[in-house]
C-alpha atoms as a PDB file:
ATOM      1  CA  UNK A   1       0.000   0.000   0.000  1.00  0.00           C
ATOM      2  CA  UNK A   2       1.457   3.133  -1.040  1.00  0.00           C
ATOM      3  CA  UNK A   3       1.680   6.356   1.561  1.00  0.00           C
ATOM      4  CA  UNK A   4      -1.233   8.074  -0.720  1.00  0.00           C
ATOM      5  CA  UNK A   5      -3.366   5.318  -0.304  1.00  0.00           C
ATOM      6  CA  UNK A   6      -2.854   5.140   3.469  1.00  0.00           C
ATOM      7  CA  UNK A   7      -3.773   9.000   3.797  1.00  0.00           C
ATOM      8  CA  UNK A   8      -7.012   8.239   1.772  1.00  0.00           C
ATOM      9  CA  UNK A   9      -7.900   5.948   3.826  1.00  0.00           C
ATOM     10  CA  UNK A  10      -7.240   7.590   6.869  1.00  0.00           C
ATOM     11  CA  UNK A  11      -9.060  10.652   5.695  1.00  0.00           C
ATOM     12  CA  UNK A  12     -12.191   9.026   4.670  1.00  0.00           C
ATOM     13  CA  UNK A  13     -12.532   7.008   7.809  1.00  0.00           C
ATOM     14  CA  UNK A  14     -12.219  10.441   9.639  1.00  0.00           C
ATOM     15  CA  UNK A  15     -14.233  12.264   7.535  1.00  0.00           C
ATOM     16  CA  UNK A  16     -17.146   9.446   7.775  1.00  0.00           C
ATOM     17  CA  UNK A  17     -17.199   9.721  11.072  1.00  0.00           C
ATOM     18  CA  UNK A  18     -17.361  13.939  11.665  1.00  0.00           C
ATOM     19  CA  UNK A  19     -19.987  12.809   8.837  1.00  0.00           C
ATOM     20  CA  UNK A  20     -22.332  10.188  11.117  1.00  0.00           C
ATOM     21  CA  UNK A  21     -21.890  12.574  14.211  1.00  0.00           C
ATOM     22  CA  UNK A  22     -22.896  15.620  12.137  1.00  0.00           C
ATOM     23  CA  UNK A  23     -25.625  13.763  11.177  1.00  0.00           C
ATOM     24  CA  UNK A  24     -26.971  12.240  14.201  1.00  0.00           C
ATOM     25  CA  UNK A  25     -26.711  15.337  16.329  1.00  0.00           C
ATOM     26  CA  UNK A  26     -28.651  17.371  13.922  1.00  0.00           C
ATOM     27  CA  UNK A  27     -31.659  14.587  13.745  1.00  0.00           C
ATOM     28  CA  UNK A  28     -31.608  14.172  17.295  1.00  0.00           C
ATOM     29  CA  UNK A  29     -32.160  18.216  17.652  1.00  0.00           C
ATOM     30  CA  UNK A  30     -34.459  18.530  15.516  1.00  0.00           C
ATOM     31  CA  UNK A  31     -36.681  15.459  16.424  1.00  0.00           C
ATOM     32  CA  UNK A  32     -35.931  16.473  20.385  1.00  0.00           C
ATOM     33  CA  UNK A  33     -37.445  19.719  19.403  1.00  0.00           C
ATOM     34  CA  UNK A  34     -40.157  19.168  17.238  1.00  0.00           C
ATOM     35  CA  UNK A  35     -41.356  15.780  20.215  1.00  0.00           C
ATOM     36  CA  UNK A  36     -40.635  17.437  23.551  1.00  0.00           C
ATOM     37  CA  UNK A  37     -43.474  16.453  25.122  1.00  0.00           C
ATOM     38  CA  UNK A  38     -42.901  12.855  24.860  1.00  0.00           C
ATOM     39  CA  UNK A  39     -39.293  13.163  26.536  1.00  0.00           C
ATOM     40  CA  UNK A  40     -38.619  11.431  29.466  1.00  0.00           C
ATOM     41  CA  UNK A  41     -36.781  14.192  31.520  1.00  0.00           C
ATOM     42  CA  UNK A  42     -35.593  11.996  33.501  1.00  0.00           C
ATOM     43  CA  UNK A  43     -33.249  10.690  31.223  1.00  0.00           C
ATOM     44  CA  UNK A  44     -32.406  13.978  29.053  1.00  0.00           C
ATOM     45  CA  UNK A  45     -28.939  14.120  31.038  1.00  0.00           C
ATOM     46  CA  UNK A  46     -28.505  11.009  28.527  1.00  0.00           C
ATOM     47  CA  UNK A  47     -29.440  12.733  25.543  1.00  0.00           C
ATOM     48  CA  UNK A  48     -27.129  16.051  26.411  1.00  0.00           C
ATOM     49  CA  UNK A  49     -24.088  13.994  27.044  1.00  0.00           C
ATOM     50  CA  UNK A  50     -24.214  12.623  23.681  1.00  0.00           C
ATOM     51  CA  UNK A  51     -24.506  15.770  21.786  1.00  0.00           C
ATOM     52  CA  UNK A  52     -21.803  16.813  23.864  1.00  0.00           C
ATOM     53  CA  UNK A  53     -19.439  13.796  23.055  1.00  0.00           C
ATOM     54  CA  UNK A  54     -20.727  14.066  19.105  1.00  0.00           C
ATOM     55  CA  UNK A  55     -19.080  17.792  19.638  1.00  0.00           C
ATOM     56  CA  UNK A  56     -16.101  16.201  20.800  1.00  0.00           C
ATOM     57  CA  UNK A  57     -15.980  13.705  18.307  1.00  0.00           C
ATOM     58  CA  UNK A  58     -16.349  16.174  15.542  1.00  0.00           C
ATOM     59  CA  UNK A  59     -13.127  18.567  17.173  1.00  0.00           C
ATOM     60  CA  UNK A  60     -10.809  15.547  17.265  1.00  0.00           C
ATOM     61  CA  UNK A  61     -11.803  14.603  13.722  1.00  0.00           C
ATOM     62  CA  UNK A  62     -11.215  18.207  12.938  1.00  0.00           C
ATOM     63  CA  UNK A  63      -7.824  17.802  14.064  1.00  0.00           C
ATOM     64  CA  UNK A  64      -7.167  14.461  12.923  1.00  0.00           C
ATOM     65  CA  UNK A  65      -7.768  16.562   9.491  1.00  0.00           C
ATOM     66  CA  UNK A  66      -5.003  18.911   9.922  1.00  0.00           C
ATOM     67  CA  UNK A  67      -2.677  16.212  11.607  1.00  0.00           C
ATOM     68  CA  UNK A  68      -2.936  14.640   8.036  1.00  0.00           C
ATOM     69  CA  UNK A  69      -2.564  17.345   6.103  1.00  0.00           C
ATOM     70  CA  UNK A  70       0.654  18.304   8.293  1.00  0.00           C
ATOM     71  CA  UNK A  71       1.861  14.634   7.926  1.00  0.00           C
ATOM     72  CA  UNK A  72       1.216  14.721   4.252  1.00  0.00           C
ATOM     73  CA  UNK A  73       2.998  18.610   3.686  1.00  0.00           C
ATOM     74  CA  UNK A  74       6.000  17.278   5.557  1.00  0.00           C
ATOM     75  CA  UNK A  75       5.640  14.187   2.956  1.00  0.00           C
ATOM     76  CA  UNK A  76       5.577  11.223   5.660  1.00  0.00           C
ATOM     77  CA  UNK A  77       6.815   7.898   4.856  1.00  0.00           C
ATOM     78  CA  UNK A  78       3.811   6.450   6.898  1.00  0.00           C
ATOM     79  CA  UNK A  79       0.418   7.220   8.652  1.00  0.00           C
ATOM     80  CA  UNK A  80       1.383   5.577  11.621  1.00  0.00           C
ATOM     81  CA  UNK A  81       2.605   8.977  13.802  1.00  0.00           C
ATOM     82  CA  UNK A  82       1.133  10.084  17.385  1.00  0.00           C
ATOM     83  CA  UNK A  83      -0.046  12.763  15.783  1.00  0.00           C
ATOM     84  CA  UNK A  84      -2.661  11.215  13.820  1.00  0.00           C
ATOM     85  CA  UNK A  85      -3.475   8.514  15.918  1.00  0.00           C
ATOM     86  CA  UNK A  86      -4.215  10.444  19.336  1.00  0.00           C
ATOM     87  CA  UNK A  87      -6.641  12.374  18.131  1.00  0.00           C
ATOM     88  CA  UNK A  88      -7.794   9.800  15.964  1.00  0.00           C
ATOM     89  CA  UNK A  89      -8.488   7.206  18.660  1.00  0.00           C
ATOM     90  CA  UNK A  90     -10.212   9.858  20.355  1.00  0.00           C
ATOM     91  CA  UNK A  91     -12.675  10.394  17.924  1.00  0.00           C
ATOM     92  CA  UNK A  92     -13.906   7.228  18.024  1.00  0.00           C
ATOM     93  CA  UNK A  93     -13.971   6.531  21.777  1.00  0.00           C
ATOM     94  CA  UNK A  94     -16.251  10.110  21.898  1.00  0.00           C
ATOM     95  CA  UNK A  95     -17.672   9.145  18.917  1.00  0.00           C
ATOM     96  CA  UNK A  96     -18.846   5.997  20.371  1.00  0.00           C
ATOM     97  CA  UNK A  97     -19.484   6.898  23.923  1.00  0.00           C
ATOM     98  CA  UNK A  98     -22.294   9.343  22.138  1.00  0.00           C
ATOM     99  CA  UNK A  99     -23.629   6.435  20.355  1.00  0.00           C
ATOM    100  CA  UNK A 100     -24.219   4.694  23.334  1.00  0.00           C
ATOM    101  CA  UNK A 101     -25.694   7.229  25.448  1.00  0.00           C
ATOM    102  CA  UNK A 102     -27.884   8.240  22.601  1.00  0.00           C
ATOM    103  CA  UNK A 103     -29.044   4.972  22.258  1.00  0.00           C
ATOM    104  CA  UNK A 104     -29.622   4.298  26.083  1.00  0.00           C
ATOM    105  CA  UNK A 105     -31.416   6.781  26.073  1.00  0.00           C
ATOM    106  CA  UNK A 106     -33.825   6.150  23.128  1.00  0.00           C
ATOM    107  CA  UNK A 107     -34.584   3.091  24.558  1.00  0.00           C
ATOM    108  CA  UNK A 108     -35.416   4.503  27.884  1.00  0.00           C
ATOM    109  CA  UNK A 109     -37.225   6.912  26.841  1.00  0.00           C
ATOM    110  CA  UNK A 110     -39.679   5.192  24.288  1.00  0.00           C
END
């Protein structure tokens, strides 16, 4: 696999992901707001913690971004820095820890 392909790949797999948290916080506003009376408020802690860690999620894919744009102006041999893969992993580990409490809290609220 050569380096271009690797920084394809790594961008897309970011990008898909700012892409699926974009996506699910803007549904989950506008369905919250157009359905509040059928909230359970007990759980809405639930539902503000996940647009909070989609937020998240979207700044460390942000940065992932312009960690591979830096890795690819300073022409890299690899993908495989600190640089890219901090912020990275933490994208997905706030990108899933919304998707959990936004589905724990669908589920306790329907």
């Amino acid at each position: 696999m050569s380096n271009s392909d690797e920084f394809t790949f790594a961008n897309s797999s970011v990008t898909q992901v700012i892409t699926l948290s974009a996506g699910i916080l803007g549904l989950s506003v506008t369905l919250i707001t157009s359905n509040t009376s059928s909230v359970n408020h007990s759980y809405l802690w639930l539902l503000k913690g996940s647009w909070i860690a989609f937020l998240v999620s979207m700044f460390f894919g942000v940065w992932s971004l312009s960690a591979i744009t830096g890795l690819v102006s300073a022409k890299a041999d690899s993908s495989d820095s600190c640089w890219l893969r901090v912020p990275w992993i933490l994208e997905l580990v706030a990108f899933f820890t919304g998707l959990v409490m936004f589905a724990i809290f669908g589920f306790n609220s329907v």
